[in-house]
Protein backbone atom coordinates (compact mmCIF):
# COMPACT_ATOMS: atom_id res chain seq x y z
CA UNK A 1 0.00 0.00 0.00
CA UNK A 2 1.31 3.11 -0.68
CA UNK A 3 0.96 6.81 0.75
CA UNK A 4 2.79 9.61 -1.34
CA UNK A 5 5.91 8.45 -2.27
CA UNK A 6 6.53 5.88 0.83
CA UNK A 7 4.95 2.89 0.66
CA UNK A 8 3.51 1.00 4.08
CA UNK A 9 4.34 -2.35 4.77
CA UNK A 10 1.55 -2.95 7.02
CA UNK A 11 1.76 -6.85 9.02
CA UNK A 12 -1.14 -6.90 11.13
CA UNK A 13 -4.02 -4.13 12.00
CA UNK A 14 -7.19 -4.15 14.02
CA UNK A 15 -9.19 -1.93 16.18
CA UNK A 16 -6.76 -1.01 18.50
CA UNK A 17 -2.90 -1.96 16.90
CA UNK A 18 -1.06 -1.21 14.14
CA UNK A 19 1.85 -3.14 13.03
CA UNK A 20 4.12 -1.86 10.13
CA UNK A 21 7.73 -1.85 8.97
CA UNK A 22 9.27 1.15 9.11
CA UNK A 23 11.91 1.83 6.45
CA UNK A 24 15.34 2.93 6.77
CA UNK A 25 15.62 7.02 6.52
CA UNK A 26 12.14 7.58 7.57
CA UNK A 27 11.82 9.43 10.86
CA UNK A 28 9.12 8.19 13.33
CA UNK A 29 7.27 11.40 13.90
CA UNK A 30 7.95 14.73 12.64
CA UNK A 31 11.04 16.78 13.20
CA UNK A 32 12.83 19.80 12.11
CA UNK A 33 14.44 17.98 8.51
CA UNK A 34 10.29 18.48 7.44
CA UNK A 35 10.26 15.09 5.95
CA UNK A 36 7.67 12.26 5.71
CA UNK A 37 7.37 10.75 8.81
CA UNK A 38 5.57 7.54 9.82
CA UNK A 39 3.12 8.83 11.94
CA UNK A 40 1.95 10.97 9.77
CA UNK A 41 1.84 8.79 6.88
CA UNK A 42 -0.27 6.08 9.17
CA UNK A 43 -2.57 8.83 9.93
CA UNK A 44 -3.08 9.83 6.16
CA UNK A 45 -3.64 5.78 5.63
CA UNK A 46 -5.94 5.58 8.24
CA UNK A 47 -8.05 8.54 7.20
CA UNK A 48 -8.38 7.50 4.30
CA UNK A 49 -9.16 3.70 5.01
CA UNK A 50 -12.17 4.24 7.53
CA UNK A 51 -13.32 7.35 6.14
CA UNK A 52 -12.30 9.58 9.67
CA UNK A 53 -13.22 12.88 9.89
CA UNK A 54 -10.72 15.46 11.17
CA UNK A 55 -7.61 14.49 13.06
CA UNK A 56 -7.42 11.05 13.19
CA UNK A 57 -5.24 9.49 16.91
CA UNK A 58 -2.93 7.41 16.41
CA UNK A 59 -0.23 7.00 19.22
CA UNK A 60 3.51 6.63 19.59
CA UNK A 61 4.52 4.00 22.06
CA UNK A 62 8.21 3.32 21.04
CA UNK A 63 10.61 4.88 18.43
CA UNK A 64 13.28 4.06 16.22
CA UNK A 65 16.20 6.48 15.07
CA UNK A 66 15.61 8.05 11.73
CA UNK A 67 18.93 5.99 10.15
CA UNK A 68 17.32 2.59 11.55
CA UNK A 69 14.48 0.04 9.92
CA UNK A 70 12.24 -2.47 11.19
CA UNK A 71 8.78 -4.05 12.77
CA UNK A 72 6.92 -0.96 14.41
CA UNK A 73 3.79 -0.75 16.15
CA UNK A 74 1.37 2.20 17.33
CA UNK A 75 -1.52 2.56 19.02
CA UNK A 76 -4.86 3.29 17.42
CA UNK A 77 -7.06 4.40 20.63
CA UNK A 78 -5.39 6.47 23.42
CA UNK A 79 -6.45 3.28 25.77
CA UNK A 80 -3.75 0.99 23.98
CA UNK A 81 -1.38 3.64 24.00
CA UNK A 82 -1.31 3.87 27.54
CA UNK A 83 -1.58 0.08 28.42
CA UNK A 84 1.37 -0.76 25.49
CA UNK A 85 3.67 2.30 27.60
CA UNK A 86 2.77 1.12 31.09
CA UNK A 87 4.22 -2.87 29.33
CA UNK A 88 7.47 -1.03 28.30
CA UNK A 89 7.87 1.03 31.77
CA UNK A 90 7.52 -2.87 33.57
CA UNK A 91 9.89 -4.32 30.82
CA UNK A 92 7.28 -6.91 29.40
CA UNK A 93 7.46 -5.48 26.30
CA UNK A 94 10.20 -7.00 24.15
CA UNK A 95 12.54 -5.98 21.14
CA UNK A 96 15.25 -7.45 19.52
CA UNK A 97 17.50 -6.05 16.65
CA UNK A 98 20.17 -7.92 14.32
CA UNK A 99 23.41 -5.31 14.38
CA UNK A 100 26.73 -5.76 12.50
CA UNK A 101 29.42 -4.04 14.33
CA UNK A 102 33.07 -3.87 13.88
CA UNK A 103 35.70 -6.13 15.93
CA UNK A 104 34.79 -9.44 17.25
CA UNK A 105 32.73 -9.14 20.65
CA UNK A 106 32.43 -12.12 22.87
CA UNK A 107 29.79 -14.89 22.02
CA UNK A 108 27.67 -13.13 24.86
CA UNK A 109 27.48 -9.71 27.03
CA UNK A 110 25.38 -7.99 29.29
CA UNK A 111 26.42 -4.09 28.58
CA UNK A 112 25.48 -1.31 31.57
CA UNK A 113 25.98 2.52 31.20
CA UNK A 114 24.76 5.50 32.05
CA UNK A 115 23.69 7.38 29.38
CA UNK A 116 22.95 11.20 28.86
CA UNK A 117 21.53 12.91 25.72
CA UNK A 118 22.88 16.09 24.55
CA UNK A 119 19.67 18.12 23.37
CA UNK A 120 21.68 20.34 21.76
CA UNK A 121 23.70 17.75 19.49
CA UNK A 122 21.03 15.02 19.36
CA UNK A 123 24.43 12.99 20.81
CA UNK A 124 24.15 10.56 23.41
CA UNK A 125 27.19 9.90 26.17
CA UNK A 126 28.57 7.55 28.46
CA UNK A 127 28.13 9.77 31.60
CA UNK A 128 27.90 9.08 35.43
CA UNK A 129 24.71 11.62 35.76
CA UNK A 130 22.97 9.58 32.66
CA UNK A 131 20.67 7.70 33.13
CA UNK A 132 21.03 3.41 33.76
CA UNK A 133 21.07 0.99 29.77
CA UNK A 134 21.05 -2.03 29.96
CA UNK A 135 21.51 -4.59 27.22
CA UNK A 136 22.66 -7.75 26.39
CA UNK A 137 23.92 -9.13 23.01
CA UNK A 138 25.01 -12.63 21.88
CA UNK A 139 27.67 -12.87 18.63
CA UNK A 140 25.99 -15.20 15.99
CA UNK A 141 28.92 -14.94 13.10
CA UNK A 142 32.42 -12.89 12.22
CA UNK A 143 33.25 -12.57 8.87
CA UNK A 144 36.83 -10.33 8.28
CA UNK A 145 36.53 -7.32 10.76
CA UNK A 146 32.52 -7.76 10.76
CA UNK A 147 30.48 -9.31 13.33
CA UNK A 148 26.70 -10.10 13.02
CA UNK A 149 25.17 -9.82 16.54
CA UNK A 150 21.17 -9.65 18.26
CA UNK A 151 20.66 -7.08 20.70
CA UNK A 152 17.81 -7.72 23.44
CA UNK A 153 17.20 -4.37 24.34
CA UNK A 154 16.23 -4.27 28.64
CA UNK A 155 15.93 -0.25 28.88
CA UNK A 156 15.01 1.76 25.96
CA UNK A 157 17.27 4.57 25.82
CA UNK A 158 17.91 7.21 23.08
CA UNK A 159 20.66 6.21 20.62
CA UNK A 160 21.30 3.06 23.39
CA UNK A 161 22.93 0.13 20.96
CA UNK A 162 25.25 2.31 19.06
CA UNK A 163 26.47 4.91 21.89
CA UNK A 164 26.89 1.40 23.96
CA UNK A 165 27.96 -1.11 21.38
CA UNK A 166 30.75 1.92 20.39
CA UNK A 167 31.56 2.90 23.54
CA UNK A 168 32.49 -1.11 24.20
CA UNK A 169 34.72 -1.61 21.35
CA UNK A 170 32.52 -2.51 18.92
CA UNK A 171 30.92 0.32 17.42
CA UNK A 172 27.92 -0.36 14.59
CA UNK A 173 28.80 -0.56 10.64
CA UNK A 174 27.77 2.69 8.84
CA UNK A 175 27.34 4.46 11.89
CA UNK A 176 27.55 8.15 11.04
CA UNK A 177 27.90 9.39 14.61
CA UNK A 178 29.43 7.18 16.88
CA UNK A 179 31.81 5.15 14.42
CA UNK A 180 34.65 7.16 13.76
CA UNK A 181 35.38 4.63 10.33
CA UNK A 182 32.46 4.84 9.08
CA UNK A 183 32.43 6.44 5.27
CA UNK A 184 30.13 8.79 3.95
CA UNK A 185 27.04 7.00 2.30
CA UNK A 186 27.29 3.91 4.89
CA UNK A 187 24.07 2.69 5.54
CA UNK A 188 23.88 2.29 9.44
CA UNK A 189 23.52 -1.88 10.23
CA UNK A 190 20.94 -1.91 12.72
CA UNK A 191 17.48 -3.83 12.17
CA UNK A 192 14.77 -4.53 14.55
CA UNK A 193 13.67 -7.53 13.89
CA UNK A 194 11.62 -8.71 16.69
CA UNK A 195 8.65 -7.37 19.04
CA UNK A 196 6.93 -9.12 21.56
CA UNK A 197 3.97 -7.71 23.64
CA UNK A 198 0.62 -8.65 25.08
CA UNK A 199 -2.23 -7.46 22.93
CA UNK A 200 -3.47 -3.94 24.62
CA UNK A 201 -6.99 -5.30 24.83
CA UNK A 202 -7.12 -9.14 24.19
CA UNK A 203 -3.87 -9.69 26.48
CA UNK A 204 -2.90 -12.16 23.51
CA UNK A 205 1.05 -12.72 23.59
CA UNK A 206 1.73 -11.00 19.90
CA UNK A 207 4.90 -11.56 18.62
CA UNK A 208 6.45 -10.34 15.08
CA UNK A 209 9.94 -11.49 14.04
CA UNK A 210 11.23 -10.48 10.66
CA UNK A 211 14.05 -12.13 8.52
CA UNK A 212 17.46 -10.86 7.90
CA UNK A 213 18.02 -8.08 5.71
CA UNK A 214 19.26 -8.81 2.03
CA UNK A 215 21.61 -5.92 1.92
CA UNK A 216 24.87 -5.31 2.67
CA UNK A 217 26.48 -5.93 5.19
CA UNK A 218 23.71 -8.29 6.75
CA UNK A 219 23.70 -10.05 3.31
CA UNK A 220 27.13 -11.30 4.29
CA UNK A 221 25.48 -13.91 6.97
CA UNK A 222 22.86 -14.78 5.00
């Protein structure tokens, strides 16, 4: 289906839930670059779908960085928006992303930092008066310098895998801010592939788990 010039890759809707892929380069909600965003491009879909007048709700309950694809979803009634945030705040709500980073990192690692966002920049530190990230990875293949790892996110901080993967040693493939190698062009290797919740209404376990990218550099483990 397609809105504009971005097309939705929609992988399961009802009442309350949307579930879509979000593309690389498309920011979540609007910001100051004026581009298409995905909210707004649900919204449009939605209006136009189920024939809604005037603004149409459709809520935010996670994010992913502008640079970054993969399984999304957002709320469609203000009640799931607030029962799908209260699951993240008590950590039953679950996401997993395939990252290639540089250097080999051991088969498996807990990672905790404090981390604090620079407004300013948009940069994220490691920084004693940050606050607590958590995350643990396990290696699944090295090829050359490259390693192909899944992240299970615990806390969901701004910019969290690549300010902590790079602050570790092993800093994320294309990563224009916080991999000093990276070239201009890289695309940033960082997919989330996996989401896990209870349905907002139903309490049905829902869980979405998408395949491997076939582009480089995750085509490399393919």
């Amino acid at each position: 289906m397609e809105d504009g010039r971005v097309m939705i890759d929609i992988i399961y809707e009802d009442n309350h839930i949307i579930v879509v892929l979000k593309k690389v380069n498309v920011p979540t909600q609007a910001d100051d670059s004026k581009d298409l965003d995905m909210q707004t491009i649900l919204k449009a879909y939605l209006k136009e779908k189920y024939h809604k007048p005037g603004n149409v709700y459709l809520g935010i309950v996670h994010r992913l960085d502008r640079p970054v694809g993969g399984v999304m979803v957002f709320a469609k009634t203000s009640k799931a928006a607030s029962r799908l945030s209260e699951e993240i705040r008590t950590h039953q709500f679950v996401k997993k992303y395939y990252a290639v980073v540089l250097n080999e990192p051991p088969l498996v690692a807990t990672l905790k930092d404090k981390l604090l966002k620079d407004v300013k920049t948009n940069m994220v530190s490691v920084n004693d008066k940050g606050k607590e990230a958590i995350l643990t990875f396990k290696k699944i293949a090295t090829k050359n310098r490259l390693s192909l790892v899944e992240v299970d996110l615990e806390t969901g901080r701004s910019h969290q895998i690549r300010v902590q993967m790079a602050h570790h040693g092993y800093p994320l493939y294309g990563d224009q801010r916080y991999n000093k190698e990276a070239k201009k062009g890289e695309q940033i290797a960082l997919f989330a592939y996996y989401l896990s919740f209870h349905h907002p209404v139903t309490k049905e376990v829902m869980t979405y788990s998408l395949p491997l990218p076939n582009q480089y550099p995750f085509n490399l483990f393919k």
